[in-house]
N, C-alpha and C. Protein backbone atom coordinates (compact mmCIF):
# COMPACT_ATOMS: atom_id res chain seq x y z
N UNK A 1 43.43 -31.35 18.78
CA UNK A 1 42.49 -32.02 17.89
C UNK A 1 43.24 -33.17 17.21
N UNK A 2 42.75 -34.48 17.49
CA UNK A 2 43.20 -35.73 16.92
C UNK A 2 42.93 -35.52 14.67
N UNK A 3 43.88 -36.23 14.56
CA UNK A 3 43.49 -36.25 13.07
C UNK A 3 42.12 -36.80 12.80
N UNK A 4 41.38 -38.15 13.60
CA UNK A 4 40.32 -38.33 13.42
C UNK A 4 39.24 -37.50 13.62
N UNK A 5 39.31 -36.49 14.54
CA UNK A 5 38.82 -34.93 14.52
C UNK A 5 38.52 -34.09 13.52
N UNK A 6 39.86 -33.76 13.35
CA UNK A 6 39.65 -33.38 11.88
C UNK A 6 38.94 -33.71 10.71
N UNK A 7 39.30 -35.40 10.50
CA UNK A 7 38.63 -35.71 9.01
C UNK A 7 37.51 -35.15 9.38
N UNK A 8 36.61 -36.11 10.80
CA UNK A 8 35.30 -36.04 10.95
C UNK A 8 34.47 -34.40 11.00
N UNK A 9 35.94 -33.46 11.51
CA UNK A 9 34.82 -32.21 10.88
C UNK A 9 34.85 -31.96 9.72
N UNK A 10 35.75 -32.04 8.71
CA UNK A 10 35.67 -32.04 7.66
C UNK A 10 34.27 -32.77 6.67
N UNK A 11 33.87 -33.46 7.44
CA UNK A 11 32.79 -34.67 6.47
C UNK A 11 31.95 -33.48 7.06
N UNK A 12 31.78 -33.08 7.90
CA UNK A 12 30.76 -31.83 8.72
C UNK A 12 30.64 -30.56 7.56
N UNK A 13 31.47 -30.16 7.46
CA UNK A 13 31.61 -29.24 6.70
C UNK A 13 31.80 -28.70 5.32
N UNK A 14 31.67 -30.40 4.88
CA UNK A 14 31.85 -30.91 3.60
C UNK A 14 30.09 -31.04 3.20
N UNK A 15 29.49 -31.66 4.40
CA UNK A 15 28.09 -32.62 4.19
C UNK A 15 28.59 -33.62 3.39
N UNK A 16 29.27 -34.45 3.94
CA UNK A 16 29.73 -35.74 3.48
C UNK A 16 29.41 -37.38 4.58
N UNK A 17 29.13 -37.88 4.55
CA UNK A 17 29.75 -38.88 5.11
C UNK A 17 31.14 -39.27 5.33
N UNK A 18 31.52 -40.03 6.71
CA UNK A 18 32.17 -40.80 6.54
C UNK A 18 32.73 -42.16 5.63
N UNK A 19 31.27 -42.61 5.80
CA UNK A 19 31.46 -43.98 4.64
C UNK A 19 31.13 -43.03 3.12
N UNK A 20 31.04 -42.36 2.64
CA UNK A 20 31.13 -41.54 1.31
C UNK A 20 32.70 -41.41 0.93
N UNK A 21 32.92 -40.49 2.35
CA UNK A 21 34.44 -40.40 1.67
C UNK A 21 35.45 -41.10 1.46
N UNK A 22 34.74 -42.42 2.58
CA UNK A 22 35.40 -43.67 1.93
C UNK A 22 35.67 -44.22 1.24
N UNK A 23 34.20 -44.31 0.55
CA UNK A 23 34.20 -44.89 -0.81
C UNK A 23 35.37 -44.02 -1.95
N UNK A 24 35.10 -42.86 -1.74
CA UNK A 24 35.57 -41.47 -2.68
C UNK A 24 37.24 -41.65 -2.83
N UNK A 25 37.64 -41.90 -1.41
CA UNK A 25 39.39 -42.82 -1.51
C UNK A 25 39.79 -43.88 -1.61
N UNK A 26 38.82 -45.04 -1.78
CA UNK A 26 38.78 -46.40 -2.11
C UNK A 26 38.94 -47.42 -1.41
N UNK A 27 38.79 -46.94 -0.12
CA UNK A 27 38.90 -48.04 1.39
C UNK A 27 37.29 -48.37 1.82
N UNK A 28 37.61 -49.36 2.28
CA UNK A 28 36.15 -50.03 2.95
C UNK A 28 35.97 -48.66 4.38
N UNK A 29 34.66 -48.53 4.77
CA UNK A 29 34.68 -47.42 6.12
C UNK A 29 35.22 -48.79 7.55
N UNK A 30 35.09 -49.64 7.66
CA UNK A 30 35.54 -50.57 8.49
C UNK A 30 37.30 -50.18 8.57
N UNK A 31 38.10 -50.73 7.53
CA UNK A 31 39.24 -50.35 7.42
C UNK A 31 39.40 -48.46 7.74
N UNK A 32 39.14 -48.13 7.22
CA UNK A 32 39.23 -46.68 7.18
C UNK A 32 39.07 -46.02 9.37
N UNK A 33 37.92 -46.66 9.61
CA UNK A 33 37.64 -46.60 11.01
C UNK A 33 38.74 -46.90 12.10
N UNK A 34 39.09 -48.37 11.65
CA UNK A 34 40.27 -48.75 12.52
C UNK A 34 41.54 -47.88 12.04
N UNK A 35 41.49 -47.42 11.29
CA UNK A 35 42.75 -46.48 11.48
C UNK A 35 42.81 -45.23 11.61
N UNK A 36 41.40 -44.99 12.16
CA UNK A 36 41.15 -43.37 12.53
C UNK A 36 41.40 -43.63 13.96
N UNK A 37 40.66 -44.32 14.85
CA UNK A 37 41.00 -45.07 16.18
C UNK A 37 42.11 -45.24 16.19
N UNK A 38 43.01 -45.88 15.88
CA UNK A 38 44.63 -46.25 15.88
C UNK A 38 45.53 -44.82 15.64
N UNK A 39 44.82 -43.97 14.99
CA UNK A 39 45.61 -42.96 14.78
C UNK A 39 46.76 -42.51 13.79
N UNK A 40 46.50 -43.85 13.00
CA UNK A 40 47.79 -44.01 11.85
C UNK A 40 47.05 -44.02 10.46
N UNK A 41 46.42 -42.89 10.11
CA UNK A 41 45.99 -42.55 8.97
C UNK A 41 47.13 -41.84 8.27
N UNK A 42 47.48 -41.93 7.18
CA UNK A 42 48.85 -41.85 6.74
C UNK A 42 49.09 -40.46 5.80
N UNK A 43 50.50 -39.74 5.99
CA UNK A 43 49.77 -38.67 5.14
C UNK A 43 49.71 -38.68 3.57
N UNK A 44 49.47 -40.09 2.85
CA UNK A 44 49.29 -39.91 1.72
C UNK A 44 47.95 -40.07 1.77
N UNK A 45 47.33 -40.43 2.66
CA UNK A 45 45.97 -40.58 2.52
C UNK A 45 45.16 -39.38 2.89
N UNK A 46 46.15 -38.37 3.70
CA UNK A 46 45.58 -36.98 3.84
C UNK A 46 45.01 -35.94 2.75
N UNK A 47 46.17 -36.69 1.84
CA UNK A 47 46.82 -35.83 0.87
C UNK A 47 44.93 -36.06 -0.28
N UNK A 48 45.14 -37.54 -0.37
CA UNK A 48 44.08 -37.96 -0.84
C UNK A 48 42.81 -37.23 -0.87
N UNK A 49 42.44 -37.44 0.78
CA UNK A 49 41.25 -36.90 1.05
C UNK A 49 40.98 -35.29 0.67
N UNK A 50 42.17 -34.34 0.79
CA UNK A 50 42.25 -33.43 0.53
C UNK A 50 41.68 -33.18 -1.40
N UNK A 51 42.58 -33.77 -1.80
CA UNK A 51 42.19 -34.31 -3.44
C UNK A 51 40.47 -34.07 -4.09
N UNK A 52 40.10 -35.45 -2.97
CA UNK A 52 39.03 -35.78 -3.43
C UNK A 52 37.70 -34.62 -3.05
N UNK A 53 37.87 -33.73 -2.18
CA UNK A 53 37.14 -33.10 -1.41
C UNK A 53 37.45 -31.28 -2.06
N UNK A 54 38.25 -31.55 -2.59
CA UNK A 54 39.28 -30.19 -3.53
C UNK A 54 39.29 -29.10 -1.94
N UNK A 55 40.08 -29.56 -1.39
CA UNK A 55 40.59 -28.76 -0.31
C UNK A 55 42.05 -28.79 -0.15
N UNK A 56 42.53 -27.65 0.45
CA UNK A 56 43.96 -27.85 0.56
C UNK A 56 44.10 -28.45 1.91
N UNK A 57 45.62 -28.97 1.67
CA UNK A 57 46.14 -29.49 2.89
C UNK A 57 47.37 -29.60 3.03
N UNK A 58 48.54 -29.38 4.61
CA UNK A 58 49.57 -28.99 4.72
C UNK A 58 49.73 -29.41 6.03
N UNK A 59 51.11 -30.22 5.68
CA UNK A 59 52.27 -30.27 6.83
C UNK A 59 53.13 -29.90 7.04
N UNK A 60 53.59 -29.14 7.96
CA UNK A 60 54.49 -28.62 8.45
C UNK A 60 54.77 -28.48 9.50
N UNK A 61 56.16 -27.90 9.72
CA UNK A 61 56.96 -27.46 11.07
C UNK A 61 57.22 -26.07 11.00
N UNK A 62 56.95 -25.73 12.07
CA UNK A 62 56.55 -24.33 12.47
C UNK A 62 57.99 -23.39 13.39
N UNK A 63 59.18 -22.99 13.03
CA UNK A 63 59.78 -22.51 13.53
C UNK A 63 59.39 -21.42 14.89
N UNK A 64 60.30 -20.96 15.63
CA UNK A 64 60.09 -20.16 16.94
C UNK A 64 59.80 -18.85 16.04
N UNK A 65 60.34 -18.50 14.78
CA UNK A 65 60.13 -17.14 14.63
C UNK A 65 58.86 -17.36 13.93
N UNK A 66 58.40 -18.20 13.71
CA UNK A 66 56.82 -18.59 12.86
C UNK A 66 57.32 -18.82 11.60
N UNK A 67 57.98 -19.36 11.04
CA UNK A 67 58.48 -19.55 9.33
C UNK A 67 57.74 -20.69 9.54
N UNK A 68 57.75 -21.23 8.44
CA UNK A 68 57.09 -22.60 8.19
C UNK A 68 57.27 -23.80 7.23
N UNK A 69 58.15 -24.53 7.63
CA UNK A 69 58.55 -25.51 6.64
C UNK A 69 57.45 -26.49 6.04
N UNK A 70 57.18 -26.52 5.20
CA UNK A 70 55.98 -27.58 4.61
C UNK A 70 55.83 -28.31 3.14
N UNK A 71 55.10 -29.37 3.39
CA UNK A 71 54.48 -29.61 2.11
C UNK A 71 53.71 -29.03 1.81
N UNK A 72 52.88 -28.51 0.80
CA UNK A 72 51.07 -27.85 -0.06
C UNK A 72 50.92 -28.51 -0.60
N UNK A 73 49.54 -28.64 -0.26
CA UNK A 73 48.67 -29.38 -1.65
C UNK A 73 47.75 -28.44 -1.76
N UNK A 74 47.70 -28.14 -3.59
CA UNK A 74 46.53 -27.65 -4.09
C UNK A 74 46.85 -26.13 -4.33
């Protein structure tokens, strides 16, 4: 699942728009689009969306024994 995947189920499961949650992080949906396509949505802007939507969200690396190194939000 691409990150643009994601957001977009998220707006699903939110009942949000795309151009809503745009607005909600302060980017035009034009801008916001081309960098869902490009693939370089950044993770402060993850972090963001997570914020604005009061959901958690986490990156990490996942060791062989399953430990899990990460950031949390929330």
């Amino acid at each position: 699942m691409t990150t643009s995947d994601m957001i977009r189920e998220l707006c699903e499961k939110q009942n949000i728009s795309l151009a809503e949650l745009c607005r909600r992080i302060g980017q035009t949906p034009q801008n916001f689009n081309k960098k869902l396509q490009r693939g370089t949505v950044s993770f402060e802007e993850m972090m963001k969306i997570a914020e604005v939507l009061d959901v958690g969200y986490e990156q990490a690396f996942v060791l062989p024994d399953g430990e899990k190194i990460s950031i949390e939000h929330k």
